[in-house]
C-alpha atoms as a PDB file:
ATOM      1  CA  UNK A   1       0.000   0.000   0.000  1.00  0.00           C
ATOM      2  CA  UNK A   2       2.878   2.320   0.928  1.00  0.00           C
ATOM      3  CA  UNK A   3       4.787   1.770  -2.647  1.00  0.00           C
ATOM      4  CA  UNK A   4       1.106   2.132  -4.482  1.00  0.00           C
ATOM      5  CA  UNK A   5       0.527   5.938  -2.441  1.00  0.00           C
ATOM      6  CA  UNK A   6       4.384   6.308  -3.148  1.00  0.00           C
ATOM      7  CA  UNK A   7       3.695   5.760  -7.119  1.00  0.00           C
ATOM      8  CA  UNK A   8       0.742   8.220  -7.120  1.00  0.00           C
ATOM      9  CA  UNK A   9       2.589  11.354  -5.416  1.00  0.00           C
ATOM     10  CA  UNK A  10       5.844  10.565  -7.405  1.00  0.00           C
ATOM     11  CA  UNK A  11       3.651  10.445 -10.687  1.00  0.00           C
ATOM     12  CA  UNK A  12       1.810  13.502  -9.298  1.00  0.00           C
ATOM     13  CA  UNK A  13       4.678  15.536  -8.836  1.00  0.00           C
ATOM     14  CA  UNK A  14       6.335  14.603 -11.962  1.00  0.00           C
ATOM     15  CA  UNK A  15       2.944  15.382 -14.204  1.00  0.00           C
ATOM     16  CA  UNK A  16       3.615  19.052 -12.072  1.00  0.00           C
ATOM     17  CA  UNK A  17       6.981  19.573 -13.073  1.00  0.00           C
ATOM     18  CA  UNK A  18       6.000  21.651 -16.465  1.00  0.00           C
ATOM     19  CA  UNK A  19       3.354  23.114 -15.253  1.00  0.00           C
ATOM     20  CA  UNK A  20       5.922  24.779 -12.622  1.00  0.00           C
ATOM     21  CA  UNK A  21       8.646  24.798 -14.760  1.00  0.00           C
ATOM     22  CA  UNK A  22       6.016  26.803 -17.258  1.00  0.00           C
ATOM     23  CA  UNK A  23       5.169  29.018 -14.305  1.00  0.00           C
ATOM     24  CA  UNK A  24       8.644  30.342 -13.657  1.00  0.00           C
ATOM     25  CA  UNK A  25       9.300  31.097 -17.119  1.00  0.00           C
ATOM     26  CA  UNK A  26       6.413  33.076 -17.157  1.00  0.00           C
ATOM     27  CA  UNK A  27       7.200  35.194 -14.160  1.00  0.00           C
ATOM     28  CA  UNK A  28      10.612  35.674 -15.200  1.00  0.00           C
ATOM     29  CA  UNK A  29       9.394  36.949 -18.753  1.00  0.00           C
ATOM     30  CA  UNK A  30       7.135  39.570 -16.935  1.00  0.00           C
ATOM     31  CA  UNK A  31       9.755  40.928 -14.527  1.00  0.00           C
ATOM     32  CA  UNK A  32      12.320  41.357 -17.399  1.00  0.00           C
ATOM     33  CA  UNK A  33      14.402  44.268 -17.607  1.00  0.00           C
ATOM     34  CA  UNK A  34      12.692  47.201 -20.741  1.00  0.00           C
ATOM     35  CA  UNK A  35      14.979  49.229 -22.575  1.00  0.00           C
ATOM     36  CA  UNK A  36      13.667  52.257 -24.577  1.00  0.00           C
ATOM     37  CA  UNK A  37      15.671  55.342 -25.929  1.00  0.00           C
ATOM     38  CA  UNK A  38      14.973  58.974 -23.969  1.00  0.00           C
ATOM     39  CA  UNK A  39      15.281  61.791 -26.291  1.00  0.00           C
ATOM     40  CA  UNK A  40      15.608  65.736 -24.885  1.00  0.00           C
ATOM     41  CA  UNK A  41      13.007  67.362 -26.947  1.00  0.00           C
ATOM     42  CA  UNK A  42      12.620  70.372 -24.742  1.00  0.00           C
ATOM     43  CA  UNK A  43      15.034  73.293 -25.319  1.00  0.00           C
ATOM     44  CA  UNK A  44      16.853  73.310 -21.662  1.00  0.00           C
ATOM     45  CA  UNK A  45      19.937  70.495 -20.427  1.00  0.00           C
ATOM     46  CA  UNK A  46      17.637  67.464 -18.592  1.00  0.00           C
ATOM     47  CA  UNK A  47      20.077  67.191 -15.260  1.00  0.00           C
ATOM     48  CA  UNK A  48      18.023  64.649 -13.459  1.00  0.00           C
ATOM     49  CA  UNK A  49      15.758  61.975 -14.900  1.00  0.00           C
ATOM     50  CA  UNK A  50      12.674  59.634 -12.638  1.00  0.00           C
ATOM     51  CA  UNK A  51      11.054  56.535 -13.841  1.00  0.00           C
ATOM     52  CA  UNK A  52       8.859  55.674 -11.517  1.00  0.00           C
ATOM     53  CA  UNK A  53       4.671  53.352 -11.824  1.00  0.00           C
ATOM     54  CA  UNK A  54       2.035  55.284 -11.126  1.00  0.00           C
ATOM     55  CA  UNK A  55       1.149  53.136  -8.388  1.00  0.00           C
ATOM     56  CA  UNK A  56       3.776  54.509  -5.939  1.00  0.00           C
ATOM     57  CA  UNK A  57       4.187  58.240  -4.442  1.00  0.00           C
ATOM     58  CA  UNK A  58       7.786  58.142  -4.594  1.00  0.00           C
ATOM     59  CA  UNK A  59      10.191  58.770  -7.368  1.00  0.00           C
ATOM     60  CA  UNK A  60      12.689  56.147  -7.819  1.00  0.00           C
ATOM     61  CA  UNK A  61      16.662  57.358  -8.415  1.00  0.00           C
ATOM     62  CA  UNK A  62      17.909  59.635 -10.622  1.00  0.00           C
ATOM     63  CA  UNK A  63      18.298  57.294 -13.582  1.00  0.00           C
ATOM     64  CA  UNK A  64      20.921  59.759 -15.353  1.00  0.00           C
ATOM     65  CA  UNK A  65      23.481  60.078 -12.398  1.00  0.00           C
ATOM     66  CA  UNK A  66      25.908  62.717 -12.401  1.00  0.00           C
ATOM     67  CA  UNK A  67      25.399  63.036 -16.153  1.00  0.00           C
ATOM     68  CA  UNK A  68      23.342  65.525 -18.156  1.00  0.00           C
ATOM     69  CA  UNK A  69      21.345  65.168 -21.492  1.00  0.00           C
ATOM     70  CA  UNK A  70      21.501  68.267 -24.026  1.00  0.00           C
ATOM     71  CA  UNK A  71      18.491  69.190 -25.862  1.00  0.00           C
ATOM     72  CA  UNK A  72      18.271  66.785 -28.724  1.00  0.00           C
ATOM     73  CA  UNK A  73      20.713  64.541 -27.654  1.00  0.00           C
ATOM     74  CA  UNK A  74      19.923  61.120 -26.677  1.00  0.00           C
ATOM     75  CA  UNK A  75      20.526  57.968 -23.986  1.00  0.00           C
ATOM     76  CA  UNK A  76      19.717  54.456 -23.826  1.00  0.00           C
ATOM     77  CA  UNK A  77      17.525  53.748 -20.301  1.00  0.00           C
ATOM     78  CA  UNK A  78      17.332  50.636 -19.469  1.00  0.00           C
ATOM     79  CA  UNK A  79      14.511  49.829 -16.012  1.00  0.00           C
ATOM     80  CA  UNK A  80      15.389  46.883 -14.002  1.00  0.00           C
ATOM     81  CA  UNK A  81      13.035  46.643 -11.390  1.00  0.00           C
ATOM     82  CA  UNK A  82      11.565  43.378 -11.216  1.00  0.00           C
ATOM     83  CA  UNK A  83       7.774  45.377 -11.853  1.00  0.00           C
ATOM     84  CA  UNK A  84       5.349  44.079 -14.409  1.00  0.00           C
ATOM     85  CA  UNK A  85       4.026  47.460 -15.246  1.00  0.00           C
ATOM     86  CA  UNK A  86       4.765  48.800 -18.559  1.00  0.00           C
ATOM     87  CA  UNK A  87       3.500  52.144 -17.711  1.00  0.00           C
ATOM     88  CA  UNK A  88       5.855  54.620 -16.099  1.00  0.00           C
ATOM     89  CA  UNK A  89       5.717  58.122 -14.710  1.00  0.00           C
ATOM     90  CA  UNK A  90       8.312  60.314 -15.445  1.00  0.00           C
ATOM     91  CA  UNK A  91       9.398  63.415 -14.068  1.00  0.00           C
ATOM     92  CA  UNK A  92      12.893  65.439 -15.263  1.00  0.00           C
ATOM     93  CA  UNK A  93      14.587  68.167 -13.803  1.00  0.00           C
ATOM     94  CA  UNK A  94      15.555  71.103 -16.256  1.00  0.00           C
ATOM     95  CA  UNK A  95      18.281  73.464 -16.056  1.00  0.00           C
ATOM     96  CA  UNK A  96      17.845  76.927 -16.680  1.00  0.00           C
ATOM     97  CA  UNK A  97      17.452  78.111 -20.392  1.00  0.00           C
ATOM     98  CA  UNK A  98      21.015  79.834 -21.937  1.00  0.00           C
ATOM     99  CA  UNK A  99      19.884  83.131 -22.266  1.00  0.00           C
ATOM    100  CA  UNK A 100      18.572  82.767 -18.565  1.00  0.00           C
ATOM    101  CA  UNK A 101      15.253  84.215 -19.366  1.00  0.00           C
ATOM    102  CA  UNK A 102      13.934  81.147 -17.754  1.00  0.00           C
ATOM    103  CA  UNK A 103      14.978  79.104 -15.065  1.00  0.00           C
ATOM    104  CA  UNK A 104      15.124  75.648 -13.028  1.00  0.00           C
ATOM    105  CA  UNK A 105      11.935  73.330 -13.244  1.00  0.00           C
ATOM    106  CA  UNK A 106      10.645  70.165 -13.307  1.00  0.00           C
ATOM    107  CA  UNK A 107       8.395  68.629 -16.084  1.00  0.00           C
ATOM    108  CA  UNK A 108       6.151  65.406 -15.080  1.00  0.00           C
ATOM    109  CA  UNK A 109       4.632  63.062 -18.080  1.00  0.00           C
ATOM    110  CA  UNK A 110       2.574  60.421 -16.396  1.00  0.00           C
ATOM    111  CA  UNK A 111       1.568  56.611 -17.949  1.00  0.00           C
ATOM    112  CA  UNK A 112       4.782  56.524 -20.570  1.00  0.00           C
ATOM    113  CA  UNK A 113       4.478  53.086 -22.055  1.00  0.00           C
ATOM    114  CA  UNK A 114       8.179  52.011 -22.203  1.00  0.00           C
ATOM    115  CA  UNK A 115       7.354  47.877 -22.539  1.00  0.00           C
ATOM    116  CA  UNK A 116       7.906  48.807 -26.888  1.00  0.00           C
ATOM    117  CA  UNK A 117      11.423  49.238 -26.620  1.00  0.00           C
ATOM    118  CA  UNK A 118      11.169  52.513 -28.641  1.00  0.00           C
ATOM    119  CA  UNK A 119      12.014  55.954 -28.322  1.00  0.00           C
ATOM    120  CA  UNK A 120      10.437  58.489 -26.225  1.00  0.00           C
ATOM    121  CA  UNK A 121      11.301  62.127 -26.771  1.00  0.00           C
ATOM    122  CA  UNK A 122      10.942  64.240 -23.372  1.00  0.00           C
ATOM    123  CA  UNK A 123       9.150  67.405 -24.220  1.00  0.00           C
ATOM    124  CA  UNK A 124       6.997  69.920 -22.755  1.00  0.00           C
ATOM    125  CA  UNK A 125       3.598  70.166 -23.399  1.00  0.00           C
END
């Protein structure tokens, strides 16, 4: 009796394997990493860059670092952070313009789709 139960859960849990094994692979291919190109499209240097969902209050880290991105100049961003969401907020901080008739602010775009791998060109509306 113990080797016919023993049969039925090893059978069981074999018959499960793909099932789990199909699982993982599709939690993995949710959570992967999106890469989409961020074009400046405004007139003024973008000095600090946020990706964050719109589900959170917070803004994530300043994807751009210590660097800068001139207007009409370009980056590769690449979000790795585990989140199914495809949408994104964004919010950038701009330098003041050259001629200094304008100065520091921030421009916020929210519910970017970024899952397309595109480009998205940062501009003010």
């Amino acid at each position: 009796m113990i080797h016919k139960s023993f049969r039925s859960i090893t059978a069981s849990a074999l018959l499960a394997l793909p099932l789990v094994a199909l699982s993982i692979q599709s939690v993995l291919a949710q959570t992967e990493s999106v890469t989409f190109t961020l074009t400046n499209g405004t007139e003024r240097v973008l000095t600090e860059f946020y990706a964050s969902p719109p589900s959170t209050q917070d803004w994530e880290e300043d994807i751009l670092g210590v660097d800068t991105l001139a207007p009409g100049a370009s980056v590769e961003i690449t979000i790795d952070d585990g989140r199914e969401d495809c949408n994104y907020d964004f919010k950038g901080r701009l330098g003041p313009s050259e001629d200094g008739t304008v100065g520091e602010g921030e421009l916020i775009q929210s519910a970017v789709n970024v899952c397309d791998g595109g480009t998205y060109t940062y501009f003010p509306k």
